[in-house]
PDB file of N, CA and C in Angstrom:
ATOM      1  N   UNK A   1      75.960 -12.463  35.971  1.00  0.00           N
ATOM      2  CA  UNK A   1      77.358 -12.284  35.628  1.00  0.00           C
ATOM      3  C   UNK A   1      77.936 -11.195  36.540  1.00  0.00           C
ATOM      4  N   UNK A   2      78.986 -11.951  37.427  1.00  0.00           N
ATOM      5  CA  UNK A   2      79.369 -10.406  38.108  1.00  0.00           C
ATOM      6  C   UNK A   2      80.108  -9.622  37.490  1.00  0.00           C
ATOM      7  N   UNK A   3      81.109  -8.852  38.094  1.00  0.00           N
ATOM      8  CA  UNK A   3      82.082  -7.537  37.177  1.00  0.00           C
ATOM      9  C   UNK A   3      83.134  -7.694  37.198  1.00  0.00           C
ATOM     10  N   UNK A   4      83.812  -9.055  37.469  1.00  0.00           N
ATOM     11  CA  UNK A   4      85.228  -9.836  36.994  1.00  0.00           C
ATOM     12  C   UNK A   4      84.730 -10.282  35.430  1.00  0.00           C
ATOM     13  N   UNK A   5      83.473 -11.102  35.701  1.00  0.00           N
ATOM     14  CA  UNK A   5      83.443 -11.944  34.219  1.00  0.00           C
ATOM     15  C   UNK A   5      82.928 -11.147  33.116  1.00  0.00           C
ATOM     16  N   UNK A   6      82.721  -9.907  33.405  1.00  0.00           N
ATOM     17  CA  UNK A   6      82.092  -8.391  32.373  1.00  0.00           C
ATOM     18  C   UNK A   6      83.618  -8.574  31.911  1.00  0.00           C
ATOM     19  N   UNK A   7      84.265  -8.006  33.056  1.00  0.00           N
ATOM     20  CA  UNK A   7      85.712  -7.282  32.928  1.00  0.00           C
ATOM     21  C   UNK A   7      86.520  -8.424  31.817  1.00  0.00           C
ATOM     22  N   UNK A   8      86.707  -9.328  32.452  1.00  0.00           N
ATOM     23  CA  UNK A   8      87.075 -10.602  31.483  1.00  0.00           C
ATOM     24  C   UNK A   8      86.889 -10.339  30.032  1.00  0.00           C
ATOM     25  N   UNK A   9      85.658 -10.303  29.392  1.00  0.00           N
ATOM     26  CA  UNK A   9      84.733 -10.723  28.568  1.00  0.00           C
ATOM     27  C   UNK A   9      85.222  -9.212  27.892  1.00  0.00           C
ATOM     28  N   UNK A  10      85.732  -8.135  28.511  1.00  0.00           N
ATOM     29  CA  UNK A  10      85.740  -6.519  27.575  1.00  0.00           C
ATOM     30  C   UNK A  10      87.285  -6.533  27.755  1.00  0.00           C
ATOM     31  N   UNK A  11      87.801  -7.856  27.902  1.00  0.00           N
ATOM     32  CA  UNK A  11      89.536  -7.657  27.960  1.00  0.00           C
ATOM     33  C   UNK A  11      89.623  -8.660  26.328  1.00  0.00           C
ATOM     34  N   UNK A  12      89.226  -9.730  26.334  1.00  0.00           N
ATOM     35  CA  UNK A  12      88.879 -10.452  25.468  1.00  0.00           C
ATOM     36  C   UNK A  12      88.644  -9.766  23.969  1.00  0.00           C
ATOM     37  N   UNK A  13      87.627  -9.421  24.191  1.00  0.00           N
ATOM     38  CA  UNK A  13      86.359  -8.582  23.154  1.00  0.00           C
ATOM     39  C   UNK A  13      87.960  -7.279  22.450  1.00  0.00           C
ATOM     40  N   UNK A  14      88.351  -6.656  23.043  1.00  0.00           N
ATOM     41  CA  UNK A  14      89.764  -5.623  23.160  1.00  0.00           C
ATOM     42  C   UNK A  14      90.766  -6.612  22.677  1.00  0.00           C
ATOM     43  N   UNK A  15      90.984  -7.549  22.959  1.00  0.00           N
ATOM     44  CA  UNK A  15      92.176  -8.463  22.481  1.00  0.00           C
ATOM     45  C   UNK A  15      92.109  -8.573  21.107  1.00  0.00           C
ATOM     46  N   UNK A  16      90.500  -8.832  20.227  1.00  0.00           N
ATOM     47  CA  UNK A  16      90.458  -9.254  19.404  1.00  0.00           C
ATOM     48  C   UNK A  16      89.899  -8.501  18.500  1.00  0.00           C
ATOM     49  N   UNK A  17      89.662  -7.461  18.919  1.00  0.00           N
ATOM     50  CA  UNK A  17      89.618  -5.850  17.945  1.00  0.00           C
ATOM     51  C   UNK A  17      91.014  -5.559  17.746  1.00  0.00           C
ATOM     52  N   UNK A  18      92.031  -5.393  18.704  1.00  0.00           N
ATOM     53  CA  UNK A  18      93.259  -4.939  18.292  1.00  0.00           C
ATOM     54  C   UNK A  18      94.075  -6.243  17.281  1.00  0.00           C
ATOM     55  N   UNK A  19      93.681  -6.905  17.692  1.00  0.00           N
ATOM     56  CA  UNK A  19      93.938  -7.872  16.552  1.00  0.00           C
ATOM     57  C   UNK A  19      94.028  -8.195  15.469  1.00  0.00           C
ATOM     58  N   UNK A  20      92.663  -8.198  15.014  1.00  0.00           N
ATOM     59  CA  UNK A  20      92.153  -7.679  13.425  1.00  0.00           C
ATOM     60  C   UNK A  20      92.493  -6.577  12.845  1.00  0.00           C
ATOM     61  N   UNK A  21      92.448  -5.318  13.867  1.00  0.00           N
ATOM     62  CA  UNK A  21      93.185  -4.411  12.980  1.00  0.00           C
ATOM     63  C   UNK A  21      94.440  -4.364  13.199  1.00  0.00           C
ATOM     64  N   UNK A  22      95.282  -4.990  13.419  1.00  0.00           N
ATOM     65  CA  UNK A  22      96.252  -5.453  13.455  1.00  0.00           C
ATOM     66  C   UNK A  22      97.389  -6.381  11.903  1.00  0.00           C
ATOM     67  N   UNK A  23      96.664  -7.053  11.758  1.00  0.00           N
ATOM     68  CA  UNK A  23      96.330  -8.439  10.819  1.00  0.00           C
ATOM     69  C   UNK A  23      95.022  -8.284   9.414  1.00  0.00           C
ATOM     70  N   UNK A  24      94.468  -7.453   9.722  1.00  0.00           N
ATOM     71  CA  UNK A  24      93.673  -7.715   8.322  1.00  0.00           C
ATOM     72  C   UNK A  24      94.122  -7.253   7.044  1.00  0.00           C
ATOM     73  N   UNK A  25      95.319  -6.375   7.191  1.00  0.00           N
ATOM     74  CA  UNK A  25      95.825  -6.079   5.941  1.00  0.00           C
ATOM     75  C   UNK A  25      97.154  -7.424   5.410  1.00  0.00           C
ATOM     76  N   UNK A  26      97.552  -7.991   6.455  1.00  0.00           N
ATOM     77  CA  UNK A  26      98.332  -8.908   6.212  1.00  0.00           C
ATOM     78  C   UNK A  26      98.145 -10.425   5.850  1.00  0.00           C
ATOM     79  N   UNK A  27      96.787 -10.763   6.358  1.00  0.00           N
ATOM     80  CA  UNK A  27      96.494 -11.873   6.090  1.00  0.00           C
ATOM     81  C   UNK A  27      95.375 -12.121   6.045  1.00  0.00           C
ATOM     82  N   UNK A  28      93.996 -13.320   6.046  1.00  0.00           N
ATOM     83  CA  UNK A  28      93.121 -13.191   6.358  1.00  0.00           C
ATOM     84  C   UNK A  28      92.984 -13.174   8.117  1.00  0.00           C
ATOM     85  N   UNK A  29      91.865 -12.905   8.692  1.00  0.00           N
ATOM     86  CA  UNK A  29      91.650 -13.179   9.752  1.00  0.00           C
ATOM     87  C   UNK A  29      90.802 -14.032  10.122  1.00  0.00           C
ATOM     88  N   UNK A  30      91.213 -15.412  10.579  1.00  0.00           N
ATOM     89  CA  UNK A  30      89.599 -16.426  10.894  1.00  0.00           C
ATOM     90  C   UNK A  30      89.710 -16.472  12.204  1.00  0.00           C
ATOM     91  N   UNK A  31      88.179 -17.379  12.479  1.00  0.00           N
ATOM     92  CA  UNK A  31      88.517 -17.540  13.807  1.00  0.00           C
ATOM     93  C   UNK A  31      88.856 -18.252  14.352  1.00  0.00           C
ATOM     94  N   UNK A  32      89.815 -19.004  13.985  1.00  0.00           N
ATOM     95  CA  UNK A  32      91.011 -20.071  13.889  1.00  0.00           C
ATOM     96  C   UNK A  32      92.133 -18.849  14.896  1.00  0.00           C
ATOM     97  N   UNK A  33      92.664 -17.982  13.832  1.00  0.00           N
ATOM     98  CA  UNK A  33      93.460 -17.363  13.765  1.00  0.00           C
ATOM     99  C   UNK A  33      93.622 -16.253  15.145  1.00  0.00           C
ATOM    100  N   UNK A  34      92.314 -16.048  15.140  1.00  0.00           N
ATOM    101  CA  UNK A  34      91.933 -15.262  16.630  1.00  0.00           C
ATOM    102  C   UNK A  34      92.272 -16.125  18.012  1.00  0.00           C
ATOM    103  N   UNK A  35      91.394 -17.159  18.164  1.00  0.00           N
ATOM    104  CA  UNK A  35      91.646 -18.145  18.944  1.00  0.00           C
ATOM    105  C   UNK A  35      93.380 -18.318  19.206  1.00  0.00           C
ATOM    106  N   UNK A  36      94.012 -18.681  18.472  1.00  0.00           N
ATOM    107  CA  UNK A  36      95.172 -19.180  18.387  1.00  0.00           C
ATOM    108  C   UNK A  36      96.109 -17.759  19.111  1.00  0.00           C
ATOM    109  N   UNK A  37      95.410 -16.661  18.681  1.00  0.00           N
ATOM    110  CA  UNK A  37      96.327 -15.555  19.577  1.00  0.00           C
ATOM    111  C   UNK A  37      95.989 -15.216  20.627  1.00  0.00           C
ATOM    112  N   UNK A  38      94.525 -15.131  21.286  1.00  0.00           N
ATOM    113  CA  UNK A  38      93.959 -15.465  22.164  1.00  0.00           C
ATOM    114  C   UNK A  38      95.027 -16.095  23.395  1.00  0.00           C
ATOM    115  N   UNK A  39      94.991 -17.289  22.931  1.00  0.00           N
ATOM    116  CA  UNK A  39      95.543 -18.458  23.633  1.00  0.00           C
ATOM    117  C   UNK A  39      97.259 -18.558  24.284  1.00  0.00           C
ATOM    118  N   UNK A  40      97.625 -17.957  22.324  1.00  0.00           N
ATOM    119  CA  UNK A  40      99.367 -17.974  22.595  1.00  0.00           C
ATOM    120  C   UNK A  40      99.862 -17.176  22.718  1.00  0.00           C
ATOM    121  N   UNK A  41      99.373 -15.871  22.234  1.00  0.00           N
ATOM    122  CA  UNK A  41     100.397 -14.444  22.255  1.00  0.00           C
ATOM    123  C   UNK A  41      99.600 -13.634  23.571  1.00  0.00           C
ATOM    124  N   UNK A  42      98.661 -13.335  23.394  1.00  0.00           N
ATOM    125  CA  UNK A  42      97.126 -12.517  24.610  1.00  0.00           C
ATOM    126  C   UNK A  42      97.581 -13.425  26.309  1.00  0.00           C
ATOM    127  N   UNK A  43      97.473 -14.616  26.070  1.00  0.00           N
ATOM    128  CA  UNK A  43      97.575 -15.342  27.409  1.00  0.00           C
ATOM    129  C   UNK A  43      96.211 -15.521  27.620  1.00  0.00           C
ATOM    130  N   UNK A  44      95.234 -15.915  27.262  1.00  0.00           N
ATOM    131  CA  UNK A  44      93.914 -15.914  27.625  1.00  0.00           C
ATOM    132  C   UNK A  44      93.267 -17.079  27.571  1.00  0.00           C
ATOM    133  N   UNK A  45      93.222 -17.806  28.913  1.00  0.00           N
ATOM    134  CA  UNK A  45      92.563 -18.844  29.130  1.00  0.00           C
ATOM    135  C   UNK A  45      91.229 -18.911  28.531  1.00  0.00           C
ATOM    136  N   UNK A  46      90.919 -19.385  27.361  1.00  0.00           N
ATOM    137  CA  UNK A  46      89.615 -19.476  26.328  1.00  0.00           C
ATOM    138  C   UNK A  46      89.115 -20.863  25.975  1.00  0.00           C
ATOM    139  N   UNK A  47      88.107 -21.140  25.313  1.00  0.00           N
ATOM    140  CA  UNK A  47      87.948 -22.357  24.797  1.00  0.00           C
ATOM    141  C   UNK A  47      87.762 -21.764  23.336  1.00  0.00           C
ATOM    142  N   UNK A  48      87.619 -22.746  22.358  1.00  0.00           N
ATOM    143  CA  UNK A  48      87.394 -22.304  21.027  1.00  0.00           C
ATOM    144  C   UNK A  48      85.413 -21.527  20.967  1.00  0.00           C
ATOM    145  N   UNK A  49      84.710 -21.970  21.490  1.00  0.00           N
ATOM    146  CA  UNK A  49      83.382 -21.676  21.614  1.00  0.00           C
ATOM    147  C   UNK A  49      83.195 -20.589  22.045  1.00  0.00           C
ATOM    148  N   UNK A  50      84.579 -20.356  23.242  1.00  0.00           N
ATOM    149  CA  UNK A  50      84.157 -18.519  24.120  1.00  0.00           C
ATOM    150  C   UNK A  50      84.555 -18.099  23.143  1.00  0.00           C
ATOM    151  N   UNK A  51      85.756 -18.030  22.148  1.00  0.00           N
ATOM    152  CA  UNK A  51      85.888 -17.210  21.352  1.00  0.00           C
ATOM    153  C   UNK A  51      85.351 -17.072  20.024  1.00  0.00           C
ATOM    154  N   UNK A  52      84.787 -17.811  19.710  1.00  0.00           N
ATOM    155  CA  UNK A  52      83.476 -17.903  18.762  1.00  0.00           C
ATOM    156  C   UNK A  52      82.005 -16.946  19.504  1.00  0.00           C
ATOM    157  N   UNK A  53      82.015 -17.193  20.529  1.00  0.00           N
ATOM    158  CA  UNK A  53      80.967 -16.369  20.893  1.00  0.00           C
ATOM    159  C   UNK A  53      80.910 -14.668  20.871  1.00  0.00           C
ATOM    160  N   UNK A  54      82.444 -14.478  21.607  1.00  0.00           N
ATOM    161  CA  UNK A  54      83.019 -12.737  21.502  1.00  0.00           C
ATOM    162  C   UNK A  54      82.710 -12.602  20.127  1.00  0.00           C
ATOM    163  N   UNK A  55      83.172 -13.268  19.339  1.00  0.00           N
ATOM    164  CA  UNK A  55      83.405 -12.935  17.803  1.00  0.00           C
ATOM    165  C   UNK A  55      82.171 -12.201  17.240  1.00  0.00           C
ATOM    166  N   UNK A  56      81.092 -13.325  17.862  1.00  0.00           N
ATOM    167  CA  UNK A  56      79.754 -13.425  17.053  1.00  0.00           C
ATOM    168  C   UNK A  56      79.063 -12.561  17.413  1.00  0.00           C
ATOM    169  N   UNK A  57      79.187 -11.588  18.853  1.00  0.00           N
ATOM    170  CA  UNK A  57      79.107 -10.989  19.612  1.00  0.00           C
ATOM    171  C   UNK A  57      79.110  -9.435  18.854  1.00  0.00           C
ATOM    172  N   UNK A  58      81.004  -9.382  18.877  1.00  0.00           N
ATOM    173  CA  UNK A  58      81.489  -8.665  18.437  1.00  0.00           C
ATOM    174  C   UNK A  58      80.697  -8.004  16.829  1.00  0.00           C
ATOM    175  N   UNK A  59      80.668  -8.941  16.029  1.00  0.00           N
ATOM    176  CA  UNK A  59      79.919  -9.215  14.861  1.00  0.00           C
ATOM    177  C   UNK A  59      78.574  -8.862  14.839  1.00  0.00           C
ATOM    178  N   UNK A  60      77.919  -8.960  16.100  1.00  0.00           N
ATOM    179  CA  UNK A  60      76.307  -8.443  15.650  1.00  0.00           C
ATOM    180  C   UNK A  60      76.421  -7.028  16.515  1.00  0.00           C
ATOM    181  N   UNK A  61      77.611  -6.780  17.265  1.00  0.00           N
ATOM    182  CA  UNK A  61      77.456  -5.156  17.640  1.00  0.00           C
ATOM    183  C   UNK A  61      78.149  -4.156  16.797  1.00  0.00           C
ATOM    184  N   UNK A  62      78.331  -4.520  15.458  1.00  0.00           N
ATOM    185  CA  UNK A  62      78.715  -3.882  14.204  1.00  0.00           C
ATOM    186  C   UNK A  62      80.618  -3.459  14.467  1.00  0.00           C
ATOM    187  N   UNK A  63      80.685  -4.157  15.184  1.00  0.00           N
ATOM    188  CA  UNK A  63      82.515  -3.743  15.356  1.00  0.00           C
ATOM    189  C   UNK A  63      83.604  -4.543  14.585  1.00  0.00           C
ATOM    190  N   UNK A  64      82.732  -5.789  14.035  1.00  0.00           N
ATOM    191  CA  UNK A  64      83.366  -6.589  12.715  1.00  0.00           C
ATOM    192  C   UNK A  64      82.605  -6.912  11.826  1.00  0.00           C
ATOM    193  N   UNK A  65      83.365  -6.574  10.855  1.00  0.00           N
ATOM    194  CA  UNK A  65      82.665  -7.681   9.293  1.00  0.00           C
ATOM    195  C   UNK A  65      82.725  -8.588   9.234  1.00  0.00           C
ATOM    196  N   UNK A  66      81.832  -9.901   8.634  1.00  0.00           N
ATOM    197  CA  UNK A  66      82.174 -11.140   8.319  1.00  0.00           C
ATOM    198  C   UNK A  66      82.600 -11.489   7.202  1.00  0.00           C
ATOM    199  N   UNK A  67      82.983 -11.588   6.612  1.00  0.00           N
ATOM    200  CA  UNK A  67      83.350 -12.022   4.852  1.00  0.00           C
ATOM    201  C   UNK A  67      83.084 -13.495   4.890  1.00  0.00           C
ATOM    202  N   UNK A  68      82.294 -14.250   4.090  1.00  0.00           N
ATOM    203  CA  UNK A  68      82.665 -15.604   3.646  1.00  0.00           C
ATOM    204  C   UNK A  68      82.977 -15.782   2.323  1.00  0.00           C
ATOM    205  N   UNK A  69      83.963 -16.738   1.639  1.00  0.00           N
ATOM    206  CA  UNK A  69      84.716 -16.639   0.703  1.00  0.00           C
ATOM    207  C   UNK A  69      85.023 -18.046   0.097  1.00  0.00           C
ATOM    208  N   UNK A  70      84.918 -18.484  -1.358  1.00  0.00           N
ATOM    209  CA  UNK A  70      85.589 -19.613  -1.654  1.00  0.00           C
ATOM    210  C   UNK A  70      86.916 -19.426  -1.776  1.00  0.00           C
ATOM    211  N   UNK A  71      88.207 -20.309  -1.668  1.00  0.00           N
ATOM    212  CA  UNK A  71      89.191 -20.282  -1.544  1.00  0.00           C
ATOM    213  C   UNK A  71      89.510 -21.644  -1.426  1.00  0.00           C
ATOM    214  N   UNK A  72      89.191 -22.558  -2.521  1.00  0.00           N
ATOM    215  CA  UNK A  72      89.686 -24.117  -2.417  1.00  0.00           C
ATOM    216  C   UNK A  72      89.203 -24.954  -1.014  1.00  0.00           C
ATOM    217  N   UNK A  73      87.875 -24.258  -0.882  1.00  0.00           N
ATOM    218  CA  UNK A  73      86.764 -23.996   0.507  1.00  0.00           C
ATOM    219  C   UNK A  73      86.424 -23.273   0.756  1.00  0.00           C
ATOM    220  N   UNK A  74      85.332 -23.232   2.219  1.00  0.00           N
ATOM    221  CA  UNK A  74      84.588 -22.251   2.272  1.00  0.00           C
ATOM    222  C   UNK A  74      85.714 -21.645   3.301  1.00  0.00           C
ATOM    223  N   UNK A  75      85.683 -20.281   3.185  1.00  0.00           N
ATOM    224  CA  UNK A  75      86.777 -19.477   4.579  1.00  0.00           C
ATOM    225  C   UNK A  75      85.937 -18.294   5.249  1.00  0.00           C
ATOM    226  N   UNK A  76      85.810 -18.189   6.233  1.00  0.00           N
ATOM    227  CA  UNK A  76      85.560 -16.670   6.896  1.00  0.00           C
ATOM    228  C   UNK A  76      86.305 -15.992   7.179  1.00  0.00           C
ATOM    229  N   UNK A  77      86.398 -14.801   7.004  1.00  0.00           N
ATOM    230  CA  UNK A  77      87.512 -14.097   7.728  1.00  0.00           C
ATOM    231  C   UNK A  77      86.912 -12.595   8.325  1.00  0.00           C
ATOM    232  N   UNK A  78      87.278 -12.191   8.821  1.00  0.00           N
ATOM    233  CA  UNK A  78      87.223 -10.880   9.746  1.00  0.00           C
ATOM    234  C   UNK A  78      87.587  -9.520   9.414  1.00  0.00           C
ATOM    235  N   UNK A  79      87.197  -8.509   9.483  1.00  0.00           N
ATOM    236  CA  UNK A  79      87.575  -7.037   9.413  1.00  0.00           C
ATOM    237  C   UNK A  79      86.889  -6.418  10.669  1.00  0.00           C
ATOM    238  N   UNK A  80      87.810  -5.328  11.016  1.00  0.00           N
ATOM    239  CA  UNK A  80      87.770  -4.474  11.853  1.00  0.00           C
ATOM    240  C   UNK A  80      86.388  -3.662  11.209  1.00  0.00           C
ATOM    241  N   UNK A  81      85.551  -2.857  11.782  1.00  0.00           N
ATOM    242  CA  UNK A  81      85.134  -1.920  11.516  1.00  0.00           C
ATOM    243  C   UNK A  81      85.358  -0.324  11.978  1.00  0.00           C
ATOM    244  N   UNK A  82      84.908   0.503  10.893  1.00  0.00           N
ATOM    245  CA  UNK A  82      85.588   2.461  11.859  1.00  0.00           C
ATOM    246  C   UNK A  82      84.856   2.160  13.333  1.00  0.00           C
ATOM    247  N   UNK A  83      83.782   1.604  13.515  1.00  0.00           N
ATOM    248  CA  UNK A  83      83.399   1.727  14.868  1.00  0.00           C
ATOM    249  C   UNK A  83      84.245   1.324  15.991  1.00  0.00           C
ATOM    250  N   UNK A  84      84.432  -0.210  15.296  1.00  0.00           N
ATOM    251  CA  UNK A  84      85.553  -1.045  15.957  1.00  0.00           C
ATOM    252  C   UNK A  84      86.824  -0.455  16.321  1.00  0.00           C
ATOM    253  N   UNK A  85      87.110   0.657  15.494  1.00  0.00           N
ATOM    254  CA  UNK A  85      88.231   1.192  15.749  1.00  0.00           C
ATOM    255  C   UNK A  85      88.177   2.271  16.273  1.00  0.00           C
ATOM    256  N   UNK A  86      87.187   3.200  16.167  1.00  0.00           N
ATOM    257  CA  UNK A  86      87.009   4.621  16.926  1.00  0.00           C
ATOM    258  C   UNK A  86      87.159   3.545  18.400  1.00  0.00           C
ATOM    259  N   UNK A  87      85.929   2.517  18.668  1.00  0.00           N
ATOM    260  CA  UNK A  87      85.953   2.011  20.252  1.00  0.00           C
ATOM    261  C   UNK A  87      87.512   1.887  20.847  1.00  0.00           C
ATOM    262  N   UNK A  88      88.568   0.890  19.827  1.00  0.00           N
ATOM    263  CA  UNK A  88      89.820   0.716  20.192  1.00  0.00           C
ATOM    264  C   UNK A  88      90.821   2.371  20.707  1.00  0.00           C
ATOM    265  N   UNK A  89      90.441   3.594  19.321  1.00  0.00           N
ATOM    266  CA  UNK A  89      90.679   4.634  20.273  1.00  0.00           C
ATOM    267  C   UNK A  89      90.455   5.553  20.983  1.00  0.00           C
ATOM    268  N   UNK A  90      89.247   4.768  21.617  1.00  0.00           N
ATOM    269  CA  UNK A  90      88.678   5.833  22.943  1.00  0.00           C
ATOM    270  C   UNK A  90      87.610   7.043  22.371  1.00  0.00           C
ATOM    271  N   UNK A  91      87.402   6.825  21.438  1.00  0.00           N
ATOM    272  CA  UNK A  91      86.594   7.912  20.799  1.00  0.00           C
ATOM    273  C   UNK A  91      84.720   7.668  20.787  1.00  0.00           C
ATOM    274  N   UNK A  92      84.357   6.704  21.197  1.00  0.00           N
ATOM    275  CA  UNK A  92      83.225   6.232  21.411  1.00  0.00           C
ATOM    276  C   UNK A  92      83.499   5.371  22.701  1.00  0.00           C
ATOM    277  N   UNK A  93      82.552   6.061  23.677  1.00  0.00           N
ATOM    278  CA  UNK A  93      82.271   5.176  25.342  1.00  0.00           C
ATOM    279  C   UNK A  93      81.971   4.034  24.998  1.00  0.00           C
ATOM    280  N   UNK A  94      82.951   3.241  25.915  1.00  0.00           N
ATOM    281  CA  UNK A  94      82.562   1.924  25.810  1.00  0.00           C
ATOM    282  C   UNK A  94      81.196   1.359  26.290  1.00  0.00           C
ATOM    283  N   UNK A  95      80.558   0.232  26.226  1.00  0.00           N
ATOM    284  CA  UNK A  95      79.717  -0.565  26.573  1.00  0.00           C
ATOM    285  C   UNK A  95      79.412  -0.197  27.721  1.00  0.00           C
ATOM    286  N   UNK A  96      77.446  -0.202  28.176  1.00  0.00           N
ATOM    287  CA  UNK A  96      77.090   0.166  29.313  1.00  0.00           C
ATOM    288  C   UNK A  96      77.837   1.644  30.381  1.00  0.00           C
ATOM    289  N   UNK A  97      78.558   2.038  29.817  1.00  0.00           N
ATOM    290  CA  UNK A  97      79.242   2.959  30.195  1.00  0.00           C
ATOM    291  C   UNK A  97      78.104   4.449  30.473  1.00  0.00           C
ATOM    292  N   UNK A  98      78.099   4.783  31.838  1.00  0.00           N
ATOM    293  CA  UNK A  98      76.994   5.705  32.260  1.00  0.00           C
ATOM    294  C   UNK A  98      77.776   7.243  32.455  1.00  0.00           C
ATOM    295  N   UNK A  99      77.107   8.684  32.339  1.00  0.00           N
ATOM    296  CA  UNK A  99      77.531   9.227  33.295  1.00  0.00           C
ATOM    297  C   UNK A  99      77.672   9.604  34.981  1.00  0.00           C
ATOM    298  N   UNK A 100      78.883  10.041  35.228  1.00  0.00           N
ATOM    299  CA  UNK A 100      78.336  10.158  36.860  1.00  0.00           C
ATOM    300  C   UNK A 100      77.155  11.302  36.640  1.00  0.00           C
ATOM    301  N   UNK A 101      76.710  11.358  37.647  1.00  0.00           N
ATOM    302  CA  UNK A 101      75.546  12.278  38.482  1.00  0.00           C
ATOM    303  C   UNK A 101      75.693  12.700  39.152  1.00  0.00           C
TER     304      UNK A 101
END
């Protein structure tokens, strides 16, 4: 992977942290709902699978919750986590992030 498709992939990953905390007090968040802003509001050439993957991603590096829920079906929805959000404000180095020497 070179350091466009990193860069890509931590513009993405940022799209959809500010997102959720954005939206989780207002509605649920699925990943329907992500995708769809992704796509229409973000501008981000995605497929539904890349953004299932950030998600899942996102999700096992503790920066979202998953909730699953009955609701006249099964629903998932999303929460931000404090990590997720210290990362959004700069308060924890991002990913792979080294010092100089």
């Amino acid at each position: 992977m070179d350091k466009f498709e990193i860069a890509a992939q931590e513009e993405i990953d940022r799209q959809i942290l500010a997102f959720v905390r954005g939206m989780q007090e207002s509605a649920p968040v699925t990943a329907d709902s992500i995708f769809a802003y992704l796509r229409n509001h973000a501008r981000i050439r995605c497929t539904p699978s890349q953004a299932d993957d950030r998600i899942a991603y996102l999700h096992s590096a503790g920066l979202l919750e998953k909730f699953t829920e009955w609701d006249a079906g099964e629903i998932t929805r999303y929460e931000i986590t404090a990590l997720g959000m210290d990362l959004l404000d700069g308060k924890v180095p991002p990913r792979n992030w080294k010092p100089k020497t």
